[in-house]
C-alpha atoms as a PDB file:
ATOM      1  CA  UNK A   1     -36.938  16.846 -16.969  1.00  0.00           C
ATOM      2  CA  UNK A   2     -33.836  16.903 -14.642  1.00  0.00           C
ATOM      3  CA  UNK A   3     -34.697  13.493 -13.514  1.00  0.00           C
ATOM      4  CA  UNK A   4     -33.884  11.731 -16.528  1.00  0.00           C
ATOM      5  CA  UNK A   5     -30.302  10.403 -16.643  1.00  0.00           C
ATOM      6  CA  UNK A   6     -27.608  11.917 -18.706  1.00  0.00           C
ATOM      7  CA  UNK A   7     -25.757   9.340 -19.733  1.00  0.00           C
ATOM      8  CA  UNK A   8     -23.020  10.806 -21.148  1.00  0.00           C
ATOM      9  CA  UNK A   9     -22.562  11.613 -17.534  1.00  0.00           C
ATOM     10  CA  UNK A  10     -20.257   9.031 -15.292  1.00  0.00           C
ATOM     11  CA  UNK A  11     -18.369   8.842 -12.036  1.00  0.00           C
ATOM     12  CA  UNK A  12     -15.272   6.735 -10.923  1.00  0.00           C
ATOM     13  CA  UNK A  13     -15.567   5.617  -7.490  1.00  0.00           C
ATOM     14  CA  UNK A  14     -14.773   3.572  -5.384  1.00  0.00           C
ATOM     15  CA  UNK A  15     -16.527   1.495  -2.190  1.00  0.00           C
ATOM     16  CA  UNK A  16     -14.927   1.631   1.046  1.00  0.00           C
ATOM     17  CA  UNK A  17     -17.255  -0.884   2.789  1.00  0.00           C
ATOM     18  CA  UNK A  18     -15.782  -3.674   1.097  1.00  0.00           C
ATOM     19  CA  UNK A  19     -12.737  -6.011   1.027  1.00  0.00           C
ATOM     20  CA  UNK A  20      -9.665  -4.378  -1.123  1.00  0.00           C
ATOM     21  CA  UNK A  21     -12.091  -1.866  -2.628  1.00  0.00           C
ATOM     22  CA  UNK A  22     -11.659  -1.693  -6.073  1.00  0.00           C
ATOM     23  CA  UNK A  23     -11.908   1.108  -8.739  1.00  0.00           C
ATOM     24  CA  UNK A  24     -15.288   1.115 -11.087  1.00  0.00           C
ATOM     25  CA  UNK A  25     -17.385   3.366 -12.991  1.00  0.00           C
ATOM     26  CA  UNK A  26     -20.571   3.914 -12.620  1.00  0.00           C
ATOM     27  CA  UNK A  27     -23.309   5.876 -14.013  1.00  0.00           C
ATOM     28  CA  UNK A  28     -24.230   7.660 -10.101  1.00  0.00           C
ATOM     29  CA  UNK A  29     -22.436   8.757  -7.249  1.00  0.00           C
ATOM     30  CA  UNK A  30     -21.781   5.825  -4.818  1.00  0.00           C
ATOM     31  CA  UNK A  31     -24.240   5.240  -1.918  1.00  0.00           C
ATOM     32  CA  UNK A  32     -22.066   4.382   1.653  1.00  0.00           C
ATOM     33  CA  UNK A  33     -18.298   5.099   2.333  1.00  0.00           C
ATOM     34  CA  UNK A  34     -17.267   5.943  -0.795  1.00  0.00           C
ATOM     35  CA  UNK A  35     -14.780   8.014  -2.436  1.00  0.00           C
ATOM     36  CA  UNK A  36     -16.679   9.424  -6.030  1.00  0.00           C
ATOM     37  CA  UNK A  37     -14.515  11.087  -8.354  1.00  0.00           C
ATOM     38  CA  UNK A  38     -16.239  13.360 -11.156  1.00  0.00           C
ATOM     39  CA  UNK A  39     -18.697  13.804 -12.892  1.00  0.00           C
ATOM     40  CA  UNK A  40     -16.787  12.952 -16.219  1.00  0.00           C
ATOM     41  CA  UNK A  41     -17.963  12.777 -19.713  1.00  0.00           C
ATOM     42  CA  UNK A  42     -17.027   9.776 -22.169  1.00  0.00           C
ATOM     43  CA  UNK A  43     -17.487   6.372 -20.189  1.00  0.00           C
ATOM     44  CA  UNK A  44     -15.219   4.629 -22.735  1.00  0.00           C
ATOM     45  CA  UNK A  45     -12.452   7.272 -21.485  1.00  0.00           C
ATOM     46  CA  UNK A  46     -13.239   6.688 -18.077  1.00  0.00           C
ATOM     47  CA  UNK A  47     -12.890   3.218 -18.021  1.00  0.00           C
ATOM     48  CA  UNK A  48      -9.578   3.021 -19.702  1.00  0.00           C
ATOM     49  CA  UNK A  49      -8.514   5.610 -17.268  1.00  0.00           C
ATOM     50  CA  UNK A  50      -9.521   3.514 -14.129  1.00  0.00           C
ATOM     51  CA  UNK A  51      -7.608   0.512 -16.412  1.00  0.00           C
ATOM     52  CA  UNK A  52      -4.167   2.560 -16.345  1.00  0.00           C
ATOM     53  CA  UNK A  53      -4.234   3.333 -12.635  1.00  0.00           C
ATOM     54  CA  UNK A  54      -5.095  -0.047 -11.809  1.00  0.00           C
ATOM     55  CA  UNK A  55      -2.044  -0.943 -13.319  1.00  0.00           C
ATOM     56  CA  UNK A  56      -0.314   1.842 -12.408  1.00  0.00           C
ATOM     57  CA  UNK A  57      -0.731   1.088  -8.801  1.00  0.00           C
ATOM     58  CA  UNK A  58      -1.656  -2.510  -8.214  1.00  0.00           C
ATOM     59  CA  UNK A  59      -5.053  -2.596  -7.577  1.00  0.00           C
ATOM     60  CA  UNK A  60      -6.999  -5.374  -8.712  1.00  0.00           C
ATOM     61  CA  UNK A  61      -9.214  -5.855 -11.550  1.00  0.00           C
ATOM     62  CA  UNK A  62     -12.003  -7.804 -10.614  1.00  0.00           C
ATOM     63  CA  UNK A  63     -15.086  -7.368  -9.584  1.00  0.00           C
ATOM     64  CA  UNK A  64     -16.670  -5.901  -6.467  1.00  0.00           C
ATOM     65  CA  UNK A  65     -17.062  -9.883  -4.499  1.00  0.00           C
ATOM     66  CA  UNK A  66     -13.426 -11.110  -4.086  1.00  0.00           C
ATOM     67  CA  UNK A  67     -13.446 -14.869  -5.744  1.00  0.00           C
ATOM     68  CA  UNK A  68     -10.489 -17.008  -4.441  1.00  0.00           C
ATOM     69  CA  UNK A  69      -8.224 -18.548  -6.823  1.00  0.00           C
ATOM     70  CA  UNK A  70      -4.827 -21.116  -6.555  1.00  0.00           C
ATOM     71  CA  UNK A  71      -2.742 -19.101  -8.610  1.00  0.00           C
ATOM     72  CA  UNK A  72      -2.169 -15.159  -9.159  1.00  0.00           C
ATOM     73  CA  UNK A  73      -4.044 -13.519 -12.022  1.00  0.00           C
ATOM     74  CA  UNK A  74      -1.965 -12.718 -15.389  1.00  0.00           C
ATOM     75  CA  UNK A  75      -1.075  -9.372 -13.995  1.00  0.00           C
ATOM     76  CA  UNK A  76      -0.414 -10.797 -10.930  1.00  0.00           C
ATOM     77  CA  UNK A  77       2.280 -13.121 -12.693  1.00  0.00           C
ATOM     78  CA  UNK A  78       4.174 -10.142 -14.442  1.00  0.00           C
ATOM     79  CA  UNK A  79       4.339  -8.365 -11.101  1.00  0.00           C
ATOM     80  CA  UNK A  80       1.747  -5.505 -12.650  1.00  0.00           C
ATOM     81  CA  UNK A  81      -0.872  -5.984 -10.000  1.00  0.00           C
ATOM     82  CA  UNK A  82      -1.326  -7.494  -6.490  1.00  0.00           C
ATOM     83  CA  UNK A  83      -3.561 -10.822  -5.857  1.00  0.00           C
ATOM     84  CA  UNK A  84      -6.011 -10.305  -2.642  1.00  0.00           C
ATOM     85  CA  UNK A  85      -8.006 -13.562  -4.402  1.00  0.00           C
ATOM     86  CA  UNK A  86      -4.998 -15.566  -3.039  1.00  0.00           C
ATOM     87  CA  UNK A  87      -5.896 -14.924   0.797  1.00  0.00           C
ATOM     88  CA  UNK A  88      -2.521 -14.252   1.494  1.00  0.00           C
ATOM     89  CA  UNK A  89      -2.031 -10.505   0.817  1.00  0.00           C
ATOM     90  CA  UNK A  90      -1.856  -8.216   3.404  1.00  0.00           C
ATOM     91  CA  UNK A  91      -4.803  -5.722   3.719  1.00  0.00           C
ATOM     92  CA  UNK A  92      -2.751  -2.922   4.699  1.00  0.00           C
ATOM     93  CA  UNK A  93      -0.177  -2.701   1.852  1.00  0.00           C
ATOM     94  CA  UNK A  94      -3.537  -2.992  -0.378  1.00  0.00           C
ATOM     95  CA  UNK A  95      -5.012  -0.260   1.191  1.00  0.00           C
ATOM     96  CA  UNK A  96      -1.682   2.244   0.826  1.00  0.00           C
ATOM     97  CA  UNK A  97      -1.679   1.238  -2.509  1.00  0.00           C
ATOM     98  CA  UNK A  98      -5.588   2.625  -2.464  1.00  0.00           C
ATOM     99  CA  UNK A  99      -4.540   5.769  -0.722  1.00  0.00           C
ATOM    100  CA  UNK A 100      -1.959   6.656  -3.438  1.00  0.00           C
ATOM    101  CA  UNK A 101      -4.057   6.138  -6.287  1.00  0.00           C
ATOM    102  CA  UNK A 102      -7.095   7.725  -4.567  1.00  0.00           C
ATOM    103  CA  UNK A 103      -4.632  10.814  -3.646  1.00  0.00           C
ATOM    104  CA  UNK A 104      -4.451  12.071  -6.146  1.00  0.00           C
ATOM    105  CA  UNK A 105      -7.601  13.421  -6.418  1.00  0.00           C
ATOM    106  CA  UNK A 106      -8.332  14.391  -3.318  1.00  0.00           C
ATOM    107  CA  UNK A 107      -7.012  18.048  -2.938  1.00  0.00           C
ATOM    108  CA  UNK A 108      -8.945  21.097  -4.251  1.00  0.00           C
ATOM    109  CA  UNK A 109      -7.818  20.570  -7.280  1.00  0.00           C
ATOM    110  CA  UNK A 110      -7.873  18.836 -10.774  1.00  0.00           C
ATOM    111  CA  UNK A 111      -6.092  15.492 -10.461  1.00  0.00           C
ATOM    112  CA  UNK A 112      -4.468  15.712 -13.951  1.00  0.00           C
ATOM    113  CA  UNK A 113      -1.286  17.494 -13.432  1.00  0.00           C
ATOM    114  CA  UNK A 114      -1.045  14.916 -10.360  1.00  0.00           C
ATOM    115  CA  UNK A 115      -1.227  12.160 -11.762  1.00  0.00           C
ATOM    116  CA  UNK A 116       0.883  12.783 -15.180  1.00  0.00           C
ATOM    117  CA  UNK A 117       3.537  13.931 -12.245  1.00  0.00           C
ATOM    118  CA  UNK A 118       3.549  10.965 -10.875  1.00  0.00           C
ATOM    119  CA  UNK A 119       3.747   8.727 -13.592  1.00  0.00           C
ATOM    120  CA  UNK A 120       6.981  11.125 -14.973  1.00  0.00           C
ATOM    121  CA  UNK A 121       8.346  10.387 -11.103  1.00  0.00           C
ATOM    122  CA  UNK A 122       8.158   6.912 -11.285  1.00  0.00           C
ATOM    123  CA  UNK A 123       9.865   7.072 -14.752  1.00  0.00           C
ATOM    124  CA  UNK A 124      13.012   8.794 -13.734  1.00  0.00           C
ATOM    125  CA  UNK A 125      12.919   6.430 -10.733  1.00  0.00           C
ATOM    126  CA  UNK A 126      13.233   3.537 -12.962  1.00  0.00           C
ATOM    127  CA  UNK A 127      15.575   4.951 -14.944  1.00  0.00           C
ATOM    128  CA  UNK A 128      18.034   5.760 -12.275  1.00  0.00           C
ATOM    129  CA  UNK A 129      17.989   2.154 -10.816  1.00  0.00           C
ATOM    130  CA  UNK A 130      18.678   1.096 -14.941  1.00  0.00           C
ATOM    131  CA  UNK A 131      15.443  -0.723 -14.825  1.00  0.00           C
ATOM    132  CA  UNK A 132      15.140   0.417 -18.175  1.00  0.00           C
ATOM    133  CA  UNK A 133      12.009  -2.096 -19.057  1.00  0.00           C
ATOM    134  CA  UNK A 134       9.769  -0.534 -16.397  1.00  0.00           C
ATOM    135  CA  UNK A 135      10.998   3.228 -17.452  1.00  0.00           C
ATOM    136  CA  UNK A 136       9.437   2.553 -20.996  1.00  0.00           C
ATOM    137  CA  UNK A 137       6.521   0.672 -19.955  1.00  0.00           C
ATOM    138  CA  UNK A 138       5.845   3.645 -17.666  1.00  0.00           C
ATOM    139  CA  UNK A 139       6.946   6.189 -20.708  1.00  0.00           C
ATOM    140  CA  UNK A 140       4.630   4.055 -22.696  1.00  0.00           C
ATOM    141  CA  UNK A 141       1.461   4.869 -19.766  1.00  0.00           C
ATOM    142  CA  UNK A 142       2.781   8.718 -19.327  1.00  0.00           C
ATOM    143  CA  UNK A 143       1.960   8.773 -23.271  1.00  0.00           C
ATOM    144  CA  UNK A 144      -1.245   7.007 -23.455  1.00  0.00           C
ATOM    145  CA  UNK A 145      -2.542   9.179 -20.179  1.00  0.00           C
ATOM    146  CA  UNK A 146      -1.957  12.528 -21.636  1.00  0.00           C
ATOM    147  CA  UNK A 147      -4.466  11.256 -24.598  1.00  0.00           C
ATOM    148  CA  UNK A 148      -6.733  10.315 -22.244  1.00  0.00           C
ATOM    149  CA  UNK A 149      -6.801  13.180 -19.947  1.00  0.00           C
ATOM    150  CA  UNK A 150      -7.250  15.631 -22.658  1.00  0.00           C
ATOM    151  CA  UNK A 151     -10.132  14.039 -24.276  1.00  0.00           C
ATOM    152  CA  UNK A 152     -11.800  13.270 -20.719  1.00  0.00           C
ATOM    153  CA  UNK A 153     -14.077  15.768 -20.121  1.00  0.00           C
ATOM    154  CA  UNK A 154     -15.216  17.035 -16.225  1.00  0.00           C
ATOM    155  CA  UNK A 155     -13.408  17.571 -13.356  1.00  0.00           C
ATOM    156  CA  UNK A 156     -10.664  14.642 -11.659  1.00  0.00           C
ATOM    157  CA  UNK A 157     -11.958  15.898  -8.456  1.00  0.00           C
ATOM    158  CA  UNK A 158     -13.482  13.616  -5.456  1.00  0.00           C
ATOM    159  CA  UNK A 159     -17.259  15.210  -5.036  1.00  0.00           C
ATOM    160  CA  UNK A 160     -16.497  15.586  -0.943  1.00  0.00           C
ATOM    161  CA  UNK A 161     -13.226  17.825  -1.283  1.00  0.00           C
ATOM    162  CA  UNK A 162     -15.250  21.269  -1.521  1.00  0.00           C
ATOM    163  CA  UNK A 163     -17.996  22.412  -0.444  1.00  0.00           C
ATOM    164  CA  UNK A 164     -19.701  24.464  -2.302  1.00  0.00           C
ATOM    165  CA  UNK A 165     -23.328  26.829  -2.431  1.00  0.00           C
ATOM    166  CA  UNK A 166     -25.147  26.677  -5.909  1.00  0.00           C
ATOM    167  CA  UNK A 167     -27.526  29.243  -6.664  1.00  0.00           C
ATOM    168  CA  UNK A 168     -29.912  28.530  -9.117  1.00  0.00           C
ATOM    169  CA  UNK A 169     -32.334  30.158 -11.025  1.00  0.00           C
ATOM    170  CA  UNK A 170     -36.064  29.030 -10.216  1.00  0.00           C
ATOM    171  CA  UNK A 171     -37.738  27.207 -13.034  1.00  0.00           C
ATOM    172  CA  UNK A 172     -41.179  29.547 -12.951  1.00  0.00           C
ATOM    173  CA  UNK A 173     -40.150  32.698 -10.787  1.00  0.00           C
ATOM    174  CA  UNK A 174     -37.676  34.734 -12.401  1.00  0.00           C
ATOM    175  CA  UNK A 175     -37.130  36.855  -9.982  1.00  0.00           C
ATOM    176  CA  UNK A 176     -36.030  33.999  -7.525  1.00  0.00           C
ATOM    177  CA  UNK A 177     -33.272  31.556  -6.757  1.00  0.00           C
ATOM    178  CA  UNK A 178     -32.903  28.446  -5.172  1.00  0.00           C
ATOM    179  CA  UNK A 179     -29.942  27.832  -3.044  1.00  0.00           C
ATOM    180  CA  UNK A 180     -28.274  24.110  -2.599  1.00  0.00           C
ATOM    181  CA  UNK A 181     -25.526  23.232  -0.172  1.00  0.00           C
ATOM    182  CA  UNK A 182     -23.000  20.752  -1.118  1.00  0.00           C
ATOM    183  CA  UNK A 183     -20.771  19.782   1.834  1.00  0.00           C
ATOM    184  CA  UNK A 184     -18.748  16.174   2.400  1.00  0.00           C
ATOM    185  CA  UNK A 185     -20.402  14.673  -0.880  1.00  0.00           C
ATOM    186  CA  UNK A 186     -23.711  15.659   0.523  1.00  0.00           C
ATOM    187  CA  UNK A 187     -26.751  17.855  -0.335  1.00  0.00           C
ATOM    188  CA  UNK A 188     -27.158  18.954   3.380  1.00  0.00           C
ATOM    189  CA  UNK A 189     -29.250  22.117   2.973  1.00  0.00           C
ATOM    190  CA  UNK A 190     -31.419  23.473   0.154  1.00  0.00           C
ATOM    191  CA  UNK A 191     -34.302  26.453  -0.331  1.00  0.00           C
ATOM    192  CA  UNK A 192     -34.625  29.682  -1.382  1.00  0.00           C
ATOM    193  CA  UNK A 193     -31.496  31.562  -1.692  1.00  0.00           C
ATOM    194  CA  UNK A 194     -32.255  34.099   1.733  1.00  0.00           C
ATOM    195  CA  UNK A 195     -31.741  37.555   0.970  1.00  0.00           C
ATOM    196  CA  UNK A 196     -30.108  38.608   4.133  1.00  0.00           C
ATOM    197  CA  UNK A 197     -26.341  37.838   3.929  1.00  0.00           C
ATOM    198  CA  UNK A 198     -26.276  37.088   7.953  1.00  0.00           C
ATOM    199  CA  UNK A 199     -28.490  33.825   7.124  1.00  0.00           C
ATOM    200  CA  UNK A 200     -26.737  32.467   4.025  1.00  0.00           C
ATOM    201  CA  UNK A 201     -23.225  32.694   6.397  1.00  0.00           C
ATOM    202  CA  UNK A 202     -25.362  30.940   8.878  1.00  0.00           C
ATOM    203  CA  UNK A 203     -26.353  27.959   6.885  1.00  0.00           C
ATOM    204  CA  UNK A 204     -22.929  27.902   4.936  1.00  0.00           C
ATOM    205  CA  UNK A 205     -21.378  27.502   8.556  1.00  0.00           C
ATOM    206  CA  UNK A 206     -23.733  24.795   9.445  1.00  0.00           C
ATOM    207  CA  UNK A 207     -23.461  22.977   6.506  1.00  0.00           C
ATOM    208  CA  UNK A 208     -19.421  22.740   6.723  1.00  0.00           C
ATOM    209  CA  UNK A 209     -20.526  21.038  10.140  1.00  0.00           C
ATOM    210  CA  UNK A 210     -22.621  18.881   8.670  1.00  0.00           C
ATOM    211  CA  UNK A 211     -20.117  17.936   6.026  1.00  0.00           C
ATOM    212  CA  UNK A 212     -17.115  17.717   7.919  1.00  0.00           C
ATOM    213  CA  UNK A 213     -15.431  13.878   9.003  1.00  0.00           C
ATOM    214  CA  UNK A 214     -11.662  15.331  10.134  1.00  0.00           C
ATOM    215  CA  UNK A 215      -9.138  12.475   9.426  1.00  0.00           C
ATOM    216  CA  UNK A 216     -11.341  10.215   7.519  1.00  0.00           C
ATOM    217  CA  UNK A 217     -11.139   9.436   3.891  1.00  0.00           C
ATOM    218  CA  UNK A 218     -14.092   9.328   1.277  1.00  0.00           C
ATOM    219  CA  UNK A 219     -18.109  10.267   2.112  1.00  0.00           C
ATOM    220  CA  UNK A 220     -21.273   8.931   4.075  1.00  0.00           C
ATOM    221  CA  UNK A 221     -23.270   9.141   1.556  1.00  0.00           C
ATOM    222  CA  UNK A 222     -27.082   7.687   2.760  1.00  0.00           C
ATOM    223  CA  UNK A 223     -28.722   5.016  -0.409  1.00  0.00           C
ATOM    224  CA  UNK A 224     -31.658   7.446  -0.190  1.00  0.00           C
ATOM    225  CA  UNK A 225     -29.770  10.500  -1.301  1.00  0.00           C
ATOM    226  CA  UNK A 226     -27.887   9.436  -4.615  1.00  0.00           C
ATOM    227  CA  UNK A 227     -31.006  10.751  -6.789  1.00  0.00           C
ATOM    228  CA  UNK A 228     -30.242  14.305  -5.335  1.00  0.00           C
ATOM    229  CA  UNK A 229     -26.890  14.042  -6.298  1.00  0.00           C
ATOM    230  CA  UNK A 230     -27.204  13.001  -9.710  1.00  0.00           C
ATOM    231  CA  UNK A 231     -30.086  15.486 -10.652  1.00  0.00           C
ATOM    232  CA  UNK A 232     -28.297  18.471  -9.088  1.00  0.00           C
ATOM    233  CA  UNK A 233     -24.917  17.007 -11.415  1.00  0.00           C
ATOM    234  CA  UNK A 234     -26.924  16.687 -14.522  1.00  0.00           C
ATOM    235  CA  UNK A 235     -28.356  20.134 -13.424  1.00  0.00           C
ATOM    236  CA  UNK A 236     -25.088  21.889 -13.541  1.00  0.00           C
ATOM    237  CA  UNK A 237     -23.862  19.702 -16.779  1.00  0.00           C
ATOM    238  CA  UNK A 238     -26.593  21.559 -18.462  1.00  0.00           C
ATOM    239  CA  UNK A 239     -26.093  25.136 -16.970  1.00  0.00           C
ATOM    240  CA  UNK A 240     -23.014  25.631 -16.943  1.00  0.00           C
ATOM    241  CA  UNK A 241     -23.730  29.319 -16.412  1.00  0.00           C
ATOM    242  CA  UNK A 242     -25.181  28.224 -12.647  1.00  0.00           C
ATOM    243  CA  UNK A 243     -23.366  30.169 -10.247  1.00  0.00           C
ATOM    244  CA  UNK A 244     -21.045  28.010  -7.738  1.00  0.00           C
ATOM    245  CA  UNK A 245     -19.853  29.226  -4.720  1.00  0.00           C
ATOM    246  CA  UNK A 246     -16.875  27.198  -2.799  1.00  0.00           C
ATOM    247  CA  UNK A 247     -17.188  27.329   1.039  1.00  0.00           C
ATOM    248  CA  UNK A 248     -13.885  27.591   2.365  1.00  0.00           C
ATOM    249  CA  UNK A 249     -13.468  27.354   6.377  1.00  0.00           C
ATOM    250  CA  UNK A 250     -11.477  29.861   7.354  1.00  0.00           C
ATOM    251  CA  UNK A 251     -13.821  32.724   5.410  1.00  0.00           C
ATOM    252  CA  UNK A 252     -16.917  31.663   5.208  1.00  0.00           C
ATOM    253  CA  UNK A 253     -18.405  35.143   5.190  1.00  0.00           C
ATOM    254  CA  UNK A 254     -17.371  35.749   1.610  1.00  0.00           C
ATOM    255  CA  UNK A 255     -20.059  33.214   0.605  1.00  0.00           C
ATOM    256  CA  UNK A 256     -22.504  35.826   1.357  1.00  0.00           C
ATOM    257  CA  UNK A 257     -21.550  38.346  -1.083  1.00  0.00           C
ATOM    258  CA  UNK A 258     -24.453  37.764  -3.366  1.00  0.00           C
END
């Protein structure tokens, strides 16, 4: 049963391993260095949303292989977007224009109130330079965003920001549960939930190592180890009553009060 797909289940992500990464949505969590935002419900929501920040912050709009082209795309032209497909952008403005958008989501937080911040920054900005055009084109975005927001369902969260111990009831024993550790957008540990407190702070320890990359941005996530992800999503989509436990570093030990 939990194998099935739930699509009314999606993710925006967004591949690291390629050139001027763009932002998609997909139906899984992305395989390789990857940032993966969600799970969301309402795909037609999502995609608009991933629409707005392109535009929002420049990113392009095509698709994952970079096709060259002699002149700038229609966005391009109105100054709404850069143009990588001309050859002559440079890599590392596209990439802090990445960062920004991919920001905001990337705290242990929601990314909503982030991102509607932003957008209301940018639009006093405007406004105090007169650019008055740009103030309600971005007044125009703020507007449309809110919509969308409240109607998208899930949480505007990157998957490798927390980690996080699920406990599980077992679908025959009752009087069991199963214990899964969720650590840098990985499922690095899973069995049944031990009984003696001194070994679940023991494996939530090791699996913060295992999930930790200091300094770098997005997940490893292996090809072979989407499938985990996705049941244990649609898993928690369906329970929400499943009991979630978020690791944090510097106490650890208060993941073992069970």
């Amino acid at each position: 049963r939990l194998t099935r797909r739930d699509d009314r289940l999606c993710y925006l992500r967004c591949r690291l391993d390629i050139p001027f990464p763009i932002l998609e949505v997909a139906s899984e969590p992305a395989a390789g260095h990857a940032v993966t935002i969600g799970p969301l419900r309402g795909r037609r929501l999502a995609q608009e949303l991933v629409e707005q920040l392109d535009s929002l912050f420049g990113l392009r709009h095509c698709g994952r292989r970079l096709q060259r082209r002699q002149h700038p795309s229609a966005n391009g032209q109105r100054g709404r977007g850069l143009s990588p497909c001309l050859g002559d952008l440079d890599p590392n403005l596209y990439r802090r224009r990445l960062d920004d958008a991919l920001g905001l989501f990337l705290t242990e937080t929601d990314g909503r109130e982030r991102l509607l911040a932003h957008v209301q920054r940018q639009m006093r900005e405007a406004s105090a330079k007169q650019h008055y055009e740009r103030a309600a084109w971005l007044r125009r975005r703020l507007r449309r965003l809110t919509l969308i927001l409240e109607r998208l369902s899930g949480t505007l969260e990157a998957t490798h920001v927390r980690a996080k111990l699920i406990l599980a009831a077992h679908p025959v024993d009752s009087s069991r549960q199963d214990a899964f550790w969720l650590a840098g957008g990985r499922l690095v540990d899973w069995g049944p939930a031990p009984e003696d407190t001194g070994a679940v702070e023991e494996r939530s320890r090791a699996a913060l190592r295992r999930g930790s990359r200091v300094g770098e941005l997005g997940a490893h996530v292996p090809p072979d180890e989407i499938d985990e992800l996705r049941i244990i999503a649609t898993y928690l989509a369906s329970h929400p009553e499943t009991t979630e436990l978020m690791l944090d570093r510097p106490r650890v030990s208060e993941t073992a009060a069970l």
